[in-house]
Protein backbone atom coordinates (compact mmCIF):
# COMPACT_ATOMS: atom_id res chain seq x y z
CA UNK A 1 -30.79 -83.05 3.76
CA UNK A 2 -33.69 -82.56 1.18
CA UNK A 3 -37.26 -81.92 1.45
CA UNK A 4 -38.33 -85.47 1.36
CA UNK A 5 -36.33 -86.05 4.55
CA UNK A 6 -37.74 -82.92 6.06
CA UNK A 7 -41.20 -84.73 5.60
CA UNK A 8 -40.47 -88.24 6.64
CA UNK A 9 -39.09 -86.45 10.51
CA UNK A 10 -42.14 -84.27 10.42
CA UNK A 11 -44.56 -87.64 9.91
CA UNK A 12 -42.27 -89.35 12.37
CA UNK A 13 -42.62 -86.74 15.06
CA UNK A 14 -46.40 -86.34 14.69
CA UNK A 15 -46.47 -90.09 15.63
CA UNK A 16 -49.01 -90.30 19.09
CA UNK A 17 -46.19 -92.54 20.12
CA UNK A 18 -43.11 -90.28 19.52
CA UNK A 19 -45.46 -87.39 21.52
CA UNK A 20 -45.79 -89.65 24.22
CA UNK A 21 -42.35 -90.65 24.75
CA UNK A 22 -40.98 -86.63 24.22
CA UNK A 23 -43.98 -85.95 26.96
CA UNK A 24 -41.75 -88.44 28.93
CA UNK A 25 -38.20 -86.81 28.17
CA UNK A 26 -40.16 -83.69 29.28
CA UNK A 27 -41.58 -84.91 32.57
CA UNK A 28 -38.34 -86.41 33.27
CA UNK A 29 -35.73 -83.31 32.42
CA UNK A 30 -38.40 -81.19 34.58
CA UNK A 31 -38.38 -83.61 37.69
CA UNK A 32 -34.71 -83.76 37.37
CA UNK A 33 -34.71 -79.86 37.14
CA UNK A 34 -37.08 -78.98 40.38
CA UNK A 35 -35.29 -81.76 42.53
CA UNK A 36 -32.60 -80.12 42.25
CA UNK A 37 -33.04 -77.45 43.05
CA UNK A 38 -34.63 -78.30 45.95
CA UNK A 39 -31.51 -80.20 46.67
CA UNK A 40 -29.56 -77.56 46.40
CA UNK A 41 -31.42 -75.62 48.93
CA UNK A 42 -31.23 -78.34 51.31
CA UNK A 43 -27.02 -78.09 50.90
CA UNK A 44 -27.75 -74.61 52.37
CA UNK A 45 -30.07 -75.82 55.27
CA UNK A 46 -32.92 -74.59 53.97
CA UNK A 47 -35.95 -76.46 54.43
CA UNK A 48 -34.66 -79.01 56.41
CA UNK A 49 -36.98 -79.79 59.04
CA UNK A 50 -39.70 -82.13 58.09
CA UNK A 51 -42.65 -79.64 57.71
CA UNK A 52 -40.55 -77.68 54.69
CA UNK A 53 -38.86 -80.80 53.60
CA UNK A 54 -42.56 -82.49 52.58
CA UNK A 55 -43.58 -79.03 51.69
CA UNK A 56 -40.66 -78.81 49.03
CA UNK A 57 -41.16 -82.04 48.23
CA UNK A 58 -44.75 -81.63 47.19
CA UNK A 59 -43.71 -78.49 45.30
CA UNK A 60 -41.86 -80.12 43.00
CA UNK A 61 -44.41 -82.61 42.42
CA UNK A 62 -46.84 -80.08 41.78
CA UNK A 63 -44.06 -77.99 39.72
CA UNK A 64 -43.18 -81.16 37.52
CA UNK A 65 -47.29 -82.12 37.04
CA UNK A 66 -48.09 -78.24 35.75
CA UNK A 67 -44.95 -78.26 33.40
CA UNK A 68 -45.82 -82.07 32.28
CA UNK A 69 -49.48 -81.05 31.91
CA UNK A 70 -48.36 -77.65 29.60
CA UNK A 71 -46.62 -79.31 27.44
CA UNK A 72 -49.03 -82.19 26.49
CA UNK A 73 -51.49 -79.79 25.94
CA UNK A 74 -48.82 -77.76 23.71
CA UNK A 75 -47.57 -81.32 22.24
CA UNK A 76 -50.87 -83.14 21.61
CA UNK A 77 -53.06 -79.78 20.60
C-alpha cells in the first residue's frame, strides 16, 4: 500500500529462490497448456495412431522445454 511495501515484494521476488519456483509455475501452466491441446486433438482423432501420438507427444515436450528455457533466461537475466 506504500512504497516501503512496494520494495519489500520487489526484494522478495528477486529472491533466486522465488525465480526458481515461478520458473516452476511456468513450466507447469505451459505443460498443462500443450497437453492439452494435444488432448484435445486426440478427442477429434487426430493423431491417434502411434507414430503421431509419440510425435505429439514429443512436441509438447519440446514446446514446454523452449517456453521453460525463455523464460529463465527472461527471469534470471
Amino acid at each position: 500500500s506504500d512504497e516501503g511495501g512496494f520494495q519489500w515484494v520487489r526484494e522478495w521476488a528477486a529472491h533466486p529462490l522465488v525465480r526458481l519456483c515461478v520458473l516452476g509455475l511456468i513450466w507447469a501452466f505451459a505443460h498443462h497448456l500443450f497437453a492439452g491441446l494435444r488432448h484435445l486433438a486426440l478427442d477429434v482423432h487426430w493423431g491417434v495412431d502411434l507414430r503421431h501420438a509419440r510425435q505429439t507427444g514429443s512436441a509438447v515436450l519440446l514446446a514446454t522445454g523452449l517456453v521453460t528455457l525463455l523464460a529463465a533466461w527472461r527471469l534470471f537475466a
